[in-house]
N, C-alpha and C. Protein backbone atom coordinates (compact mmCIF):
# COMPACT_ATOMS: atom_id res chain seq x y z
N UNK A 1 0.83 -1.21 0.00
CA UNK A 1 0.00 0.00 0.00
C UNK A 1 0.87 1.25 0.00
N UNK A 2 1.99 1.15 0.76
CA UNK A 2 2.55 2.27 1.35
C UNK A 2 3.82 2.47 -0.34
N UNK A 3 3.79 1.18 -1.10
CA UNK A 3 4.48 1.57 -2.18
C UNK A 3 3.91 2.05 -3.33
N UNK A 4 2.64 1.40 -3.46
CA UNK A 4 1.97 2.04 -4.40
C UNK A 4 1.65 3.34 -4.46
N UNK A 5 1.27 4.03 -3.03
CA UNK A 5 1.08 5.42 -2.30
C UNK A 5 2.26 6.41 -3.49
N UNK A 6 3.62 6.24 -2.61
CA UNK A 6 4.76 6.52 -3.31
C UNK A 6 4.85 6.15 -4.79
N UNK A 7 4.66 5.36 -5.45
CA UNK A 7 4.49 5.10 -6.82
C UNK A 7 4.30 6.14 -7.40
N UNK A 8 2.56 6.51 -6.81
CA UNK A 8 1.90 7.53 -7.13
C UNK A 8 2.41 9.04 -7.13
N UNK A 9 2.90 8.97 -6.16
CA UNK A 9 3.80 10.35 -5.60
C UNK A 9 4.79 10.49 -6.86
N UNK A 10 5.98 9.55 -7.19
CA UNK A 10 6.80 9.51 -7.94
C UNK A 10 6.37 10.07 -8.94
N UNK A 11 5.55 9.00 -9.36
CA UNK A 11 5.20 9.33 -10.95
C UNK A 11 4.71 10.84 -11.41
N UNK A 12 4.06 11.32 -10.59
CA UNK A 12 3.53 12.43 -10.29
C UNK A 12 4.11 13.73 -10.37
N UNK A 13 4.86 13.78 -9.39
CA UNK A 13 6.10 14.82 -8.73
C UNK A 13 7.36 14.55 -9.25
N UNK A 14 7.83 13.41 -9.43
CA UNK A 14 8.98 13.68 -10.07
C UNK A 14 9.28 12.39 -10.97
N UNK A 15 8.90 12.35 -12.11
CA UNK A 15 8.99 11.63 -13.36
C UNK A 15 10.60 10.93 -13.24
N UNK A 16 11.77 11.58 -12.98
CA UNK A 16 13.17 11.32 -12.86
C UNK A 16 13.47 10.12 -12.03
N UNK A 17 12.24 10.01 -10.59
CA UNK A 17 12.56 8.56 -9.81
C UNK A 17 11.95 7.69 -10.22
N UNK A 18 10.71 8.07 -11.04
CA UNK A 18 9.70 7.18 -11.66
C UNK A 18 11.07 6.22 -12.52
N UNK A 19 11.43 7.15 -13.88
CA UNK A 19 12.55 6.25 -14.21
C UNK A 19 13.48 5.67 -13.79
N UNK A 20 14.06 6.21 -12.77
CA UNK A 20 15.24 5.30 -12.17
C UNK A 20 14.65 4.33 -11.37
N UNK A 21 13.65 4.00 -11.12
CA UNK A 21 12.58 2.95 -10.14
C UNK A 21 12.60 1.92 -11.37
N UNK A 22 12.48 2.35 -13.22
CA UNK A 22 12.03 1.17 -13.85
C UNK A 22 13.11 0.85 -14.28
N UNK A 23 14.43 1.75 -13.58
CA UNK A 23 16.01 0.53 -14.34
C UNK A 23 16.02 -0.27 -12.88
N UNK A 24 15.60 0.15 -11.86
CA UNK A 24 15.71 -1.07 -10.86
C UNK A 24 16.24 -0.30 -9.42
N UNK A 25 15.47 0.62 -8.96
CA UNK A 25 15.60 1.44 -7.55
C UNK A 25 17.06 1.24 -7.30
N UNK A 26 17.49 2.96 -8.07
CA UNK A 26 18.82 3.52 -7.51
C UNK A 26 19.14 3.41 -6.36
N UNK A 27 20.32 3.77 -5.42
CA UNK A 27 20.21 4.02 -4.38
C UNK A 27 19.55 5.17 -4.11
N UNK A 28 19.91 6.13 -4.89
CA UNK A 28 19.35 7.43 -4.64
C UNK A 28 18.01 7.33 -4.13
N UNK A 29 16.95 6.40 -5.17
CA UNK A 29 15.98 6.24 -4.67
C UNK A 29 15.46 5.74 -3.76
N UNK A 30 16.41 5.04 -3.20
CA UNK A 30 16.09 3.92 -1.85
C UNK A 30 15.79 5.25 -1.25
N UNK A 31 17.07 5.58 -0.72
CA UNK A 31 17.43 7.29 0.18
C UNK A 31 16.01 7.71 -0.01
N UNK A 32 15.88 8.72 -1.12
CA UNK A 32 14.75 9.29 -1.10
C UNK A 32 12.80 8.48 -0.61
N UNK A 33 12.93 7.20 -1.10
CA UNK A 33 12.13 6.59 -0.22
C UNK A 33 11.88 6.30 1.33
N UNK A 34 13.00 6.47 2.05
CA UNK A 34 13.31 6.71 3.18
C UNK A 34 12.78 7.67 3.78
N UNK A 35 13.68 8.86 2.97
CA UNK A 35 13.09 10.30 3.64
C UNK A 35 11.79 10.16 3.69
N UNK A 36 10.81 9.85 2.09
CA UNK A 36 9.42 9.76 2.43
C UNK A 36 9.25 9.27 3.46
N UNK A 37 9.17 8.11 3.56
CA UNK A 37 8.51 7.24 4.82
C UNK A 37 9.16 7.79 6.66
N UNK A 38 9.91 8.67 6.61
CA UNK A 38 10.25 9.74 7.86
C UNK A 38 9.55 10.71 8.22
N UNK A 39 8.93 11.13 6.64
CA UNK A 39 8.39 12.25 6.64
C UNK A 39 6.72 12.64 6.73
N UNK A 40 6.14 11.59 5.91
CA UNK A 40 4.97 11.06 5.98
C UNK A 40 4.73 9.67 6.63
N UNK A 41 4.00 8.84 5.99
CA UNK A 41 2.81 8.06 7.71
C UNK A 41 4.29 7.31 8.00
């Protein structure tokens, strides 16, 4: 739930993690998934 949530977010807000999510979650994006989930629920 809580990835699809973010999915949504991604795709949304920033198209750039959307792609790096479909070569296979950068680190960067891990990181930044993190922060989400610190920041929200």
């Amino acid at each position: 739930m809580l990835g699809v949530r973010l999915e949504v977010m991604t795709t949304t807000v920033t198209p750039h993690f959307y792609q790096a999510k479909r070569q296979g979650f950068s680190s960067d994006l891990m990181l930044h998934k993190q922060a989400e989930n610190a920041n929200g629920d």
